[in-house]
N, C-alpha and C. Protein backbone atom coordinates (compact mmCIF):
# COMPACT_ATOMS: atom_id res chain seq x y z
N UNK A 1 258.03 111.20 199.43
CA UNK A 1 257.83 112.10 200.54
C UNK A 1 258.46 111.48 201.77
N UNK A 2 259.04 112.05 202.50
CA UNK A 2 260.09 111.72 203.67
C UNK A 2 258.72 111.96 205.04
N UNK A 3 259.27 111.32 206.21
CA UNK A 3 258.66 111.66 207.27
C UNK A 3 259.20 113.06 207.73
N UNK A 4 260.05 113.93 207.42
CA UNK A 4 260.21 115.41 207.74
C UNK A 4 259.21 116.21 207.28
N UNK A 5 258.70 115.66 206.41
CA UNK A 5 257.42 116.58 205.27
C UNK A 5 256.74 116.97 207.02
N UNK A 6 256.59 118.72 206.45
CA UNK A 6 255.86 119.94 207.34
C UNK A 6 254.19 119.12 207.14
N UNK A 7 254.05 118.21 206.22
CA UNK A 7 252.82 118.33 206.29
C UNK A 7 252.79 116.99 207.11
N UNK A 8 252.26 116.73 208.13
CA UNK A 8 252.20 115.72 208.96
C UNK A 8 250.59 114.75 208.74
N UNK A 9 249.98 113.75 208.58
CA UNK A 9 248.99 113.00 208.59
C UNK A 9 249.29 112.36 210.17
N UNK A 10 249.36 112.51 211.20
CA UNK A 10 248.93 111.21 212.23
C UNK A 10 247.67 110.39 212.06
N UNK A 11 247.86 109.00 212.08
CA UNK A 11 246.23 108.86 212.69
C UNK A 11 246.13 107.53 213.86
N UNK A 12 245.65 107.54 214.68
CA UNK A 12 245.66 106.92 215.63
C UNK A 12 244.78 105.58 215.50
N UNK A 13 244.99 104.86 216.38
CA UNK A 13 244.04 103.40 216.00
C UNK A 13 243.08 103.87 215.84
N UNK A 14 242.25 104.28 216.77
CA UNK A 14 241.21 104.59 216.57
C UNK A 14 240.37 104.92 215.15
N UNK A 15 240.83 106.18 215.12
CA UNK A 15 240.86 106.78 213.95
C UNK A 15 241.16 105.80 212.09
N UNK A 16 242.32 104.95 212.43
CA UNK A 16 242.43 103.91 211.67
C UNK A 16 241.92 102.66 211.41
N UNK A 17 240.80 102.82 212.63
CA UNK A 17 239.50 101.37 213.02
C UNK A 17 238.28 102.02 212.23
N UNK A 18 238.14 103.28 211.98
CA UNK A 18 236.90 103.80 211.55
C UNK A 18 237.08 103.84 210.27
N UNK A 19 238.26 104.71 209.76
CA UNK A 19 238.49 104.47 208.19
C UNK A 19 238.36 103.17 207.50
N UNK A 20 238.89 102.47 207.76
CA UNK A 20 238.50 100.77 207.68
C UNK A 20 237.44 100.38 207.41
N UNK A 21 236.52 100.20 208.69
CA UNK A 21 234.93 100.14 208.33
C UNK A 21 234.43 101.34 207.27
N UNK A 22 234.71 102.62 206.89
CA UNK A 22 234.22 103.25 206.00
C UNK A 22 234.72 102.22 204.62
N UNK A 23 235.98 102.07 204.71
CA UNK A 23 236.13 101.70 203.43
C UNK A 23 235.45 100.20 202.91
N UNK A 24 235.36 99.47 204.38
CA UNK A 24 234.70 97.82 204.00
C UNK A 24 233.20 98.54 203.46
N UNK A 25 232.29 99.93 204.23
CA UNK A 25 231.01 99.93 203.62
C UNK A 25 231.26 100.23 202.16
N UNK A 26 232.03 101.04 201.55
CA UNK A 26 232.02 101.40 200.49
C UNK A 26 232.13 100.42 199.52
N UNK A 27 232.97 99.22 200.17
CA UNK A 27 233.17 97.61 199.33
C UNK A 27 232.07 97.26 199.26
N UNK A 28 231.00 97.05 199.69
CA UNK A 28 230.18 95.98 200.32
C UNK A 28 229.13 96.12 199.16
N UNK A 29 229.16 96.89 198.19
CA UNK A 29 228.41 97.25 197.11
C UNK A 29 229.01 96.92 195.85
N UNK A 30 230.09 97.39 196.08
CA UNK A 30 231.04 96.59 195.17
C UNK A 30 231.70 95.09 194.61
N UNK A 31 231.62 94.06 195.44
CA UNK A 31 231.11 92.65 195.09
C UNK A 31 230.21 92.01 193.71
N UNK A 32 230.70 91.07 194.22
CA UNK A 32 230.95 90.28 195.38
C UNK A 32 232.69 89.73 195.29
N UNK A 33 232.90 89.45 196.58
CA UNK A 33 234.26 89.26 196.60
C UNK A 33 234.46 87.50 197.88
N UNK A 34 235.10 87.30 196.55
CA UNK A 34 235.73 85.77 196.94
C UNK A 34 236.97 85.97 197.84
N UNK A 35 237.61 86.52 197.85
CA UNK A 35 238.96 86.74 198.28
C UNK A 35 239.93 88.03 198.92
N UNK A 36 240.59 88.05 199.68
CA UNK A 36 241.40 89.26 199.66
C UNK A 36 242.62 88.95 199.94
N UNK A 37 243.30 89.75 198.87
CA UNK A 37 244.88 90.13 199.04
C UNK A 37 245.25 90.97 199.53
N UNK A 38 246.36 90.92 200.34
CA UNK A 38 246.30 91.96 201.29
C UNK A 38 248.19 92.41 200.79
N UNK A 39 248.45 93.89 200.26
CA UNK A 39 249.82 93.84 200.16
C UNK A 39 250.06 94.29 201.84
N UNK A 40 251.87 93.54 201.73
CA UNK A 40 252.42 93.69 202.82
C UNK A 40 253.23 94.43 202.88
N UNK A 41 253.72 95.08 203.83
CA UNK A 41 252.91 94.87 205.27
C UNK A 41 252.06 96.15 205.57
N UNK A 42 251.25 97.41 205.10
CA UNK A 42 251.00 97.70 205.32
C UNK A 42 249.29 97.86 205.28
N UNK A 43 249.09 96.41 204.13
CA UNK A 43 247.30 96.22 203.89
C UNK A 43 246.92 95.49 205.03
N UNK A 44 247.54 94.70 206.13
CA UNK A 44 247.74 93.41 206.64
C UNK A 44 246.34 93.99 207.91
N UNK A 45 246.84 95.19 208.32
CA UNK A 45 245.29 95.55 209.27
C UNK A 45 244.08 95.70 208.57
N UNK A 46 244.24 96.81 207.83
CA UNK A 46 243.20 96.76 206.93
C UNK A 46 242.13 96.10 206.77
N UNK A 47 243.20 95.22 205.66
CA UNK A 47 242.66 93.75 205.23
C UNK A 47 241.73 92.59 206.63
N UNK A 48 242.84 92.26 207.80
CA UNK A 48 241.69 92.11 208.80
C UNK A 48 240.73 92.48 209.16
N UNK A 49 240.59 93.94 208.88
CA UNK A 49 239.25 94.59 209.62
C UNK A 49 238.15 94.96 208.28
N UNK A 50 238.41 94.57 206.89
CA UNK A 50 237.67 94.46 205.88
C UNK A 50 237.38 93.13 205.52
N UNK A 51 237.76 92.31 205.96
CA UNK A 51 237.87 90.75 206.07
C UNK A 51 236.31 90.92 207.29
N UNK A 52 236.42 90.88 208.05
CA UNK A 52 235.79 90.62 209.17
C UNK A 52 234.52 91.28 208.65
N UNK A 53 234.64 92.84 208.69
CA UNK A 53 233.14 93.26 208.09
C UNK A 53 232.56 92.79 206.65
N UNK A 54 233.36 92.38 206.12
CA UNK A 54 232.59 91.71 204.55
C UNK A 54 232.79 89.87 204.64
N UNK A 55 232.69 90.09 205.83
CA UNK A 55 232.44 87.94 206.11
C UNK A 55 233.59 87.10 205.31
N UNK A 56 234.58 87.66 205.19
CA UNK A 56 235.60 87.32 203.78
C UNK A 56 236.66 86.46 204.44
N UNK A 57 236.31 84.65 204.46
CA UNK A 57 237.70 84.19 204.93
C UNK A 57 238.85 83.62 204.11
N UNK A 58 238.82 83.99 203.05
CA UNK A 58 239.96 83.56 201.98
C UNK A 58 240.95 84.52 201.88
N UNK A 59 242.52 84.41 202.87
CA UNK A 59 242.71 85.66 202.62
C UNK A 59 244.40 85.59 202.51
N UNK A 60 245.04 86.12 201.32
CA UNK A 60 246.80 85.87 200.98
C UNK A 60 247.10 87.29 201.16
N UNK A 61 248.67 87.09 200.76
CA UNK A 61 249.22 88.16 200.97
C UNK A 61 250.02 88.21 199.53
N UNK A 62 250.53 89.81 199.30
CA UNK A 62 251.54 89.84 198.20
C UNK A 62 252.75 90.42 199.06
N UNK A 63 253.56 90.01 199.21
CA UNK A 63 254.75 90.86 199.82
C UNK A 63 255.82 91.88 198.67
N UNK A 64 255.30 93.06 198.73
CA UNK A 64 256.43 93.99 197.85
C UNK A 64 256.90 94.80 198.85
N UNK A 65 258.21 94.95 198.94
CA UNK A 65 259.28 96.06 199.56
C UNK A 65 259.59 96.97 199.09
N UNK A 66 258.81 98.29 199.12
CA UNK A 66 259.29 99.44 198.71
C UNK A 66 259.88 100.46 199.71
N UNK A 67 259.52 100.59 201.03
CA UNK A 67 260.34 101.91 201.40
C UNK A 67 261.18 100.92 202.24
N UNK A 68 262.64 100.85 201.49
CA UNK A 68 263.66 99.82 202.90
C UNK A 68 263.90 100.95 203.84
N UNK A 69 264.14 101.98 203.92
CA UNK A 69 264.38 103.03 205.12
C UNK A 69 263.44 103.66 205.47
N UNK A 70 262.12 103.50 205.58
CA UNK A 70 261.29 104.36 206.23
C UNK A 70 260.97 105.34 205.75
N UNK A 71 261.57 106.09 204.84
CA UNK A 71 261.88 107.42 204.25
C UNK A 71 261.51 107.88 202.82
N UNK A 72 262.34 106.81 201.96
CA UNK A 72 262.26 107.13 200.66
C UNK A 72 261.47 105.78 199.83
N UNK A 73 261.09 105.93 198.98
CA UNK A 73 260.53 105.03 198.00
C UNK A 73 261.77 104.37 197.30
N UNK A 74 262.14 103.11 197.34
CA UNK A 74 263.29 102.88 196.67
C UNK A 74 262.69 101.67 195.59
N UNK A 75 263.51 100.93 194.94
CA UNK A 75 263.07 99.79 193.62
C UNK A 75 262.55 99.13 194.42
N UNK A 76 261.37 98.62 194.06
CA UNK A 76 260.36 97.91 194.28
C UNK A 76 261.04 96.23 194.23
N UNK A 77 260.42 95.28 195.48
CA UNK A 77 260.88 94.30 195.38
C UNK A 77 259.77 93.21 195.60
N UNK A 78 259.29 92.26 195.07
CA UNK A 78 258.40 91.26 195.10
C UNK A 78 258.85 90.08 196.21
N UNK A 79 258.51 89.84 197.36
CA UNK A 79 259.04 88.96 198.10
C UNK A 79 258.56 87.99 198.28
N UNK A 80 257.43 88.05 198.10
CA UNK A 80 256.31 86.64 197.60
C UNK A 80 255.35 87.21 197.25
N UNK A 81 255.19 85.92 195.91
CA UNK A 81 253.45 86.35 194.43
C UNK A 81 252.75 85.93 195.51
N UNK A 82 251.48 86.16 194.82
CA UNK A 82 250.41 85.53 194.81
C UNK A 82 250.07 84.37 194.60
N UNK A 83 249.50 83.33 195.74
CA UNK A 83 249.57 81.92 195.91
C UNK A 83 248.58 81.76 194.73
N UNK A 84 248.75 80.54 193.93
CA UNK A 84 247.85 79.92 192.70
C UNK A 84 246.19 79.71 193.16
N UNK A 85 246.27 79.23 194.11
CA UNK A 85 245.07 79.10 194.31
C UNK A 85 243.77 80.01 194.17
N UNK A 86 244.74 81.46 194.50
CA UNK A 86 244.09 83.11 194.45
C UNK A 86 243.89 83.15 192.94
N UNK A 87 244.93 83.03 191.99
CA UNK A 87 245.25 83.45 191.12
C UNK A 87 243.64 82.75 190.27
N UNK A 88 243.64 81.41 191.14
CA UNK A 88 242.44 80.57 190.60
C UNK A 88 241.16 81.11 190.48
N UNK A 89 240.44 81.80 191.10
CA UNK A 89 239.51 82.78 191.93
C UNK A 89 239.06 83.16 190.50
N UNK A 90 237.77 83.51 190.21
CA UNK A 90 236.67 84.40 189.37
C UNK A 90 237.26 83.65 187.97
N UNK A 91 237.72 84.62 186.87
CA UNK A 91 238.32 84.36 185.66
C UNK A 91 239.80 83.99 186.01
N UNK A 92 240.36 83.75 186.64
CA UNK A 92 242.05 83.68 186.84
C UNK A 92 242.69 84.80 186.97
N UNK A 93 241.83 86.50 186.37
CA UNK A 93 242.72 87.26 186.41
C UNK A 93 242.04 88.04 187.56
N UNK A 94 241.68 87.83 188.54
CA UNK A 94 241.88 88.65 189.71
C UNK A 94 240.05 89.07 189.75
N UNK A 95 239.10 88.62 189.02
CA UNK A 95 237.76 88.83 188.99
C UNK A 95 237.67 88.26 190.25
N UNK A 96 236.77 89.26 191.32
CA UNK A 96 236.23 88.26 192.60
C UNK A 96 236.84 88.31 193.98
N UNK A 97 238.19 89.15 193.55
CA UNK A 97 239.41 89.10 194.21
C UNK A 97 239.72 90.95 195.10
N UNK A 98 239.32 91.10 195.88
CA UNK A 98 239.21 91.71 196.51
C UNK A 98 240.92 92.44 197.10
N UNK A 99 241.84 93.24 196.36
CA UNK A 99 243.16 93.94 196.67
C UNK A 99 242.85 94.91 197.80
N UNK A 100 243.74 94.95 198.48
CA UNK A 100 243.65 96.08 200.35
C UNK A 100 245.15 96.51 200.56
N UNK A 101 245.51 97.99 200.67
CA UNK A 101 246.77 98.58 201.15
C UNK A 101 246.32 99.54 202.00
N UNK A 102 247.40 100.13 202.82
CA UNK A 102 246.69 101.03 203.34
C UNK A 102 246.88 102.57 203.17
N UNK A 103 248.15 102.34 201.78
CA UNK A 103 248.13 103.82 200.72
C UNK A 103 248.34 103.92 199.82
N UNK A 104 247.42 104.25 198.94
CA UNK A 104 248.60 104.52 197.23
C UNK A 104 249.49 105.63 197.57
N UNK A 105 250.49 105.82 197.11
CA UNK A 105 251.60 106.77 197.51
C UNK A 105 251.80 107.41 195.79
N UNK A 106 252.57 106.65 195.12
CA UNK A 106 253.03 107.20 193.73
C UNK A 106 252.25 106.07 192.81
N UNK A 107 251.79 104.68 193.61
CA UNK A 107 251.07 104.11 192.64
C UNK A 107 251.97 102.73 192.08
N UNK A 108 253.51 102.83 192.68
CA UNK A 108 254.35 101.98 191.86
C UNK A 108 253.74 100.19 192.61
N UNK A 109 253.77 100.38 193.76
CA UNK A 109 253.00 98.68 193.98
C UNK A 109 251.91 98.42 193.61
N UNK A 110 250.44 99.26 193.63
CA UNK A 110 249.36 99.19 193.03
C UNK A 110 250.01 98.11 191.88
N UNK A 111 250.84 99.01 190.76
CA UNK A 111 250.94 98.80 189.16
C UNK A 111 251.02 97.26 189.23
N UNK A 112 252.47 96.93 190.12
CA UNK A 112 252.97 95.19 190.13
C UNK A 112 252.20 94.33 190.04
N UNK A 113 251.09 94.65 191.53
CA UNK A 113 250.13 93.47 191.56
C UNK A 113 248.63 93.84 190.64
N UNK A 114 248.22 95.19 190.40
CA UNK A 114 247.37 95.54 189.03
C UNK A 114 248.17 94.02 187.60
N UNK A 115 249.44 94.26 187.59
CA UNK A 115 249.45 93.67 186.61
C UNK A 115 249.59 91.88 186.93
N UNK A 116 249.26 91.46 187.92
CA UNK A 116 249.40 90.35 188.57
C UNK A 116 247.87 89.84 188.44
N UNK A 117 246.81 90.80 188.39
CA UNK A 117 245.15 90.52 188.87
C UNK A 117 244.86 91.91 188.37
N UNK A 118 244.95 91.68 186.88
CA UNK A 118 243.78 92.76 186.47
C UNK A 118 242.81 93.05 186.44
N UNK A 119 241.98 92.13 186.69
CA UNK A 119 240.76 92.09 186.96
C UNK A 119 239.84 92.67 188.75
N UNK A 120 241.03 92.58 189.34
CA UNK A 120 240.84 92.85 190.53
C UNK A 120 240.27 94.02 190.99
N UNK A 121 239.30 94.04 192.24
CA UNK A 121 239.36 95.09 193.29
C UNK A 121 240.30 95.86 193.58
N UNK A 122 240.45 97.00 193.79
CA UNK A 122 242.19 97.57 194.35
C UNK A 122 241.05 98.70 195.13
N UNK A 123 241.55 98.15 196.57
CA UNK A 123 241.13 99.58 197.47
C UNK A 123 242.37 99.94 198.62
N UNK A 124 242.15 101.04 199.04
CA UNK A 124 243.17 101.56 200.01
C UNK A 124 242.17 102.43 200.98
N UNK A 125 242.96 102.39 201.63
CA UNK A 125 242.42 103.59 203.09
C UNK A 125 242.39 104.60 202.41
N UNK A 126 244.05 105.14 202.28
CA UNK A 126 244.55 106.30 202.10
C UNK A 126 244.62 106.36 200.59
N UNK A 127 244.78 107.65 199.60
CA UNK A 127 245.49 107.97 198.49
C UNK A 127 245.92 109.05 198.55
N UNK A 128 247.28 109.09 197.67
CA UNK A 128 247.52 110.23 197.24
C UNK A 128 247.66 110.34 195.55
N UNK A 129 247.44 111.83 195.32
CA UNK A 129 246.94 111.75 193.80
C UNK A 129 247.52 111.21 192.69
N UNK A 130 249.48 111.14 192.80
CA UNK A 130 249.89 110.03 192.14
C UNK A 130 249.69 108.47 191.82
N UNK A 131 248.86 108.05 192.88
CA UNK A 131 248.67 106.68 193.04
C UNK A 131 247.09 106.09 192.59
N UNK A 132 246.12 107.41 193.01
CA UNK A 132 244.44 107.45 192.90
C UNK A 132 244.23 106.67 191.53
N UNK A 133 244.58 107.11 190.70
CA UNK A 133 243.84 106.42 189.35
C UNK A 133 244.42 105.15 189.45
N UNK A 134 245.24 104.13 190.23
CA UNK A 134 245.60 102.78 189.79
C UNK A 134 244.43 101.91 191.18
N UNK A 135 243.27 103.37 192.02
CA UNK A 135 242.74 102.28 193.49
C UNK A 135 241.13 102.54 192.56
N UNK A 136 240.36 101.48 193.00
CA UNK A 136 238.81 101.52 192.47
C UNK A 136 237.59 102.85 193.96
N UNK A 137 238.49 102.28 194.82
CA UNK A 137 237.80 102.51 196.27
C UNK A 137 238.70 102.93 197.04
N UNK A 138 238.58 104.23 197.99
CA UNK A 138 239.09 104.87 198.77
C UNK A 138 238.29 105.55 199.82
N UNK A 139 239.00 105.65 200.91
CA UNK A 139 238.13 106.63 202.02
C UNK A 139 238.56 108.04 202.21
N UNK A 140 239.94 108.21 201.66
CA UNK A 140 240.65 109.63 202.67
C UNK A 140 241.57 110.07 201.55
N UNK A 141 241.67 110.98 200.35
CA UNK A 141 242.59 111.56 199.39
C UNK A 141 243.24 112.34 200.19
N UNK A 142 244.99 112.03 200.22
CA UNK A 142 245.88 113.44 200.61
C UNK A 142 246.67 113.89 199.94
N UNK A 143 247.49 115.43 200.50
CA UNK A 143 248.31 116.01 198.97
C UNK A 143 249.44 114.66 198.77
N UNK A 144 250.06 115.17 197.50
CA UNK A 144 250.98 114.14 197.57
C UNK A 144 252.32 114.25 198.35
N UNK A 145 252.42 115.82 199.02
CA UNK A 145 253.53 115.75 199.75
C UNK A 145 253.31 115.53 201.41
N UNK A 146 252.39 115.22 201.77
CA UNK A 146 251.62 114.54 203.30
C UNK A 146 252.58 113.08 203.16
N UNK A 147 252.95 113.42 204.71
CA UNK A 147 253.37 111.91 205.39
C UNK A 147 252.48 111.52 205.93
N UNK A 148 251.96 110.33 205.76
CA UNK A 148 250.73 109.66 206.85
C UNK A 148 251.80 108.65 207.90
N UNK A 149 251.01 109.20 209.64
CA UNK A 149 251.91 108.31 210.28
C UNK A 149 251.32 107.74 210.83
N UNK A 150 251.03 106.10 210.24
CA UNK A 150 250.32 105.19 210.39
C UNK A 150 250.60 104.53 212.07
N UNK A 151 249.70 104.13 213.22
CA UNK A 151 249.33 104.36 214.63
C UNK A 151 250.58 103.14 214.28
N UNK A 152 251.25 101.95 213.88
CA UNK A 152 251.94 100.55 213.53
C UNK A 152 253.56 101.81 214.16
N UNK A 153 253.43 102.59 213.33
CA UNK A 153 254.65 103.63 213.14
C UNK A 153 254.95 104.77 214.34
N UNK A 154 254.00 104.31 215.46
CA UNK A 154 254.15 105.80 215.94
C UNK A 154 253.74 105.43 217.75
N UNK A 155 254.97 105.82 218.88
CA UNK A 155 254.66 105.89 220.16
C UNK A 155 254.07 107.27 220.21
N UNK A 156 253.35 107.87 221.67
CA UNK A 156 253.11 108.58 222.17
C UNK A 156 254.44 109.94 222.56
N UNK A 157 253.80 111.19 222.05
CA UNK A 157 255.38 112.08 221.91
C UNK A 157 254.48 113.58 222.02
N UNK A 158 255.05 114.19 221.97
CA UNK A 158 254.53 115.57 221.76
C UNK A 158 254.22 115.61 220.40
N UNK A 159 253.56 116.57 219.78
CA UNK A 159 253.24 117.35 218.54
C UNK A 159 253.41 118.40 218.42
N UNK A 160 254.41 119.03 217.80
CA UNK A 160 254.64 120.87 217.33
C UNK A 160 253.23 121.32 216.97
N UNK A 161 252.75 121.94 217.23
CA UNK A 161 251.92 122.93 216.32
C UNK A 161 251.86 122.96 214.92
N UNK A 162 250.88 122.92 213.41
CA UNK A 162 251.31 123.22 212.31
C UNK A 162 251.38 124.25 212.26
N UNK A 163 251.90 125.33 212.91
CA UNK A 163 251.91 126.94 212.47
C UNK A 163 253.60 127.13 212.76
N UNK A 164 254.16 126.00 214.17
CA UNK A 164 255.26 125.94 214.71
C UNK A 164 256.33 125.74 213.52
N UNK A 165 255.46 124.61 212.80
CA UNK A 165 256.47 123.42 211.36
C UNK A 165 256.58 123.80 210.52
N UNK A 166 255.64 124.72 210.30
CA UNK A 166 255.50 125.80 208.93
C UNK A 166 256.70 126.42 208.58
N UNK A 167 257.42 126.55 207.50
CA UNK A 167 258.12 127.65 206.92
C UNK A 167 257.60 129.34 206.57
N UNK A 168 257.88 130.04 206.89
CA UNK A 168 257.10 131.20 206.60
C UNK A 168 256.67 131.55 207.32
């Protein structure tokens, strides 16, 4: 899904400070959690603000590159694993280990690091329904053709109307 998609998601910090804490309460039952991985770069807030509400200071990153233009989903690229030490955590395979993005989209990074820490937590802010069955925990399901324009992504501008953007 391109950022032209008629169907627009904004959400503002704000708005992206609250989803957060919904999703750390929904964790907080789910434990216990030794650790969090945070994929980059878009788990990296998240992950801080689910870190903080679940007392959680053990905290790596996975770096995968999927959208290089902003736009499209292109081949997936691993830019740095998962440090050993993580890998060390619960059973070795990701038991204990607490995963944070801030969307499943089609599901293709979920899969990488799913198969990196199977055992793992996998939560997201956001899903969309291609991606839902690879997250345990979510706060906000959207269609799969919604752009979410994450507050990291977005100055202050006007907004068309959705009746304006509409086709038809």
């Amino acid at each position: 899904m391109s950022p032209t998609s008629p169907k627009a998601f904004p959400v503002s910090w704000d708005q992206f400070h609250r989803d957060c804490r919904a999703l750390a309460w929904r964790l907080a039952s789910a434990g216990p959690f030794e650790a969090i991985v945070c994929i980059t770069r878009g788990g990296l807030v998240p992950a801080a603000i689910v870190a903080r509400e679940l007392d959680l200071r053990l905290i790596e990153s996975v770096c995968i590159a999927s959208y290089h233009d902003y736009k499209n989903q292109g081949d997936l690229q691993v830019l740095k694993d998962i440090a050993p030490s993580i890998k060390a955590v619960g059973d070795g395979k990701g038991k204990g280990v607490l995963v944070i993005d801030d969307l499943t989209d089609t599901g293709k990074t979920a899969k990488i690091v799913r198969d990196m820490l199977p055992n793992a937590h996998f939560a997201a802010v956001y899903a969309k329904p291609a991606g839902r069955p690879l997250i345990d925990t979510f706060v906000t399901e959207v269609s799969q053709d919604t752009w979410i324009y994450f507050p990291w992504d977005m100055g202050l501008a006007y907004q068309a109307p959705i009746r304006e953007g509409s086709a038809g």
